[in-house]
Protein backbone atom coordinates (compact mmCIF):
# COMPACT_ATOMS: atom_id res chain seq x y z
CA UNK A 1 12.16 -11.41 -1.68
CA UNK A 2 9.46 -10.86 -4.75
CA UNK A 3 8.38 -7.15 -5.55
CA UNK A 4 5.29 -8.28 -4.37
CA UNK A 5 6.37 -9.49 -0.83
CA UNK A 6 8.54 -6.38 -0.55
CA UNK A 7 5.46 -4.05 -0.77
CA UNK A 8 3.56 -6.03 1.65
CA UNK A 9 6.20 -6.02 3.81
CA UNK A 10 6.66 -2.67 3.24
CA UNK A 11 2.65 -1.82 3.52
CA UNK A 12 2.59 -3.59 6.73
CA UNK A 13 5.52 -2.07 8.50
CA UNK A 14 3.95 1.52 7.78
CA UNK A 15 0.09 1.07 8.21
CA UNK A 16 -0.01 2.97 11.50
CA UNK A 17 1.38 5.84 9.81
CA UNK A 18 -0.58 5.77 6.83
CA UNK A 19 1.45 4.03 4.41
CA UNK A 20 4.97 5.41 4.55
CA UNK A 21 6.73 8.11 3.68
CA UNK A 22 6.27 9.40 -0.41
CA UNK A 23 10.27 9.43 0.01
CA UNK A 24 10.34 6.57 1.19
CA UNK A 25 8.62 4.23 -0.76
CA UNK A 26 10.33 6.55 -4.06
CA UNK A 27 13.71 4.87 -2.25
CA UNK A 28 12.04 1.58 -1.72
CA UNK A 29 10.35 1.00 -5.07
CA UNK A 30 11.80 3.53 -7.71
CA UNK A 31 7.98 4.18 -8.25
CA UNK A 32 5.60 7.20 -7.42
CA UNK A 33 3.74 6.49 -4.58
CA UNK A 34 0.42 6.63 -6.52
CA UNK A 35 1.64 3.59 -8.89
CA UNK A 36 2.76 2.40 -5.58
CA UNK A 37 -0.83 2.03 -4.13
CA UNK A 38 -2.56 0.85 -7.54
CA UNK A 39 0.37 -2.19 -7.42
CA UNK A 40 -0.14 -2.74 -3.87
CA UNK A 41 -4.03 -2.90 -4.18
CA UNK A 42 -3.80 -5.11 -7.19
CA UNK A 43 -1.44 -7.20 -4.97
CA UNK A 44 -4.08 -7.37 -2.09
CA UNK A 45 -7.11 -8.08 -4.34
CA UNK A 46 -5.19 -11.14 -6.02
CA UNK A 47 -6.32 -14.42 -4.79
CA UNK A 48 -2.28 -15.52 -4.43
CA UNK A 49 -1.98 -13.02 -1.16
CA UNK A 50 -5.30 -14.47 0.45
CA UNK A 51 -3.42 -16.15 3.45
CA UNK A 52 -3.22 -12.61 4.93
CA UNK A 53 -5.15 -11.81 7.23
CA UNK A 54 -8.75 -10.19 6.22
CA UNK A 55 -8.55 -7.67 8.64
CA UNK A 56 -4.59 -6.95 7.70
CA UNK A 57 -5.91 -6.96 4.22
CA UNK A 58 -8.57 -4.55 4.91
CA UNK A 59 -6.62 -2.16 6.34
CA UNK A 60 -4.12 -2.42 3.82
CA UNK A 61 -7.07 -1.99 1.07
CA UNK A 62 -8.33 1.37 3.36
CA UNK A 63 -4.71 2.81 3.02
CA UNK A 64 -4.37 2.70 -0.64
CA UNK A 65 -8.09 3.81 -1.02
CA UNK A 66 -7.20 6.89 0.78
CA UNK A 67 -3.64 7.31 -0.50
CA UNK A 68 -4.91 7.42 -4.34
CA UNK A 69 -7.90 10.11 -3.73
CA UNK A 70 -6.73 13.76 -4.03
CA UNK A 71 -4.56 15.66 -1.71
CA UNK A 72 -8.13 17.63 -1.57
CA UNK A 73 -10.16 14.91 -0.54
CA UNK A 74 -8.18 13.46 1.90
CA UNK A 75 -7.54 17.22 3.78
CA UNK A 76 -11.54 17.06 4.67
């Protein structure tokens, strides 16, 4: 399995809970979860990973959107 199909994988598992764990993916990935979500973004905006679903993708897209703003943004 590629990095890349890893952190879909990964992505898609956790999207009802908002991405995963920041432990978690740390464990998964050996990365911080924001570099996380700016790979996994770049991942969903590539034309290669356009047989997912658009709505999947969407969603996907809406969790790293809201995982990279501020702890401060996100609490309102």
């Amino acid at each position: 399995m590629t990095d890349e199909t890893a952190m879909l994988a990964f992505a898609a598992k956790w999207r009802h809970w908002n991405g995963g764990p920041d432990e978690d993916i740390f464990v998964e990935f050996g990365v911080s979860p924001t570099v996380y979500f700016h790979r996994l973004r770049a991942i969903l905006t590539s034309p290669r990973w356009s047989q997912l679903t658009p709505s999947l993708a969407q969603e996907l897209l809406d969790i790293c959107d809201h995982r990279l703003r501020g702890p401060e943004t996100r609490a309102s």
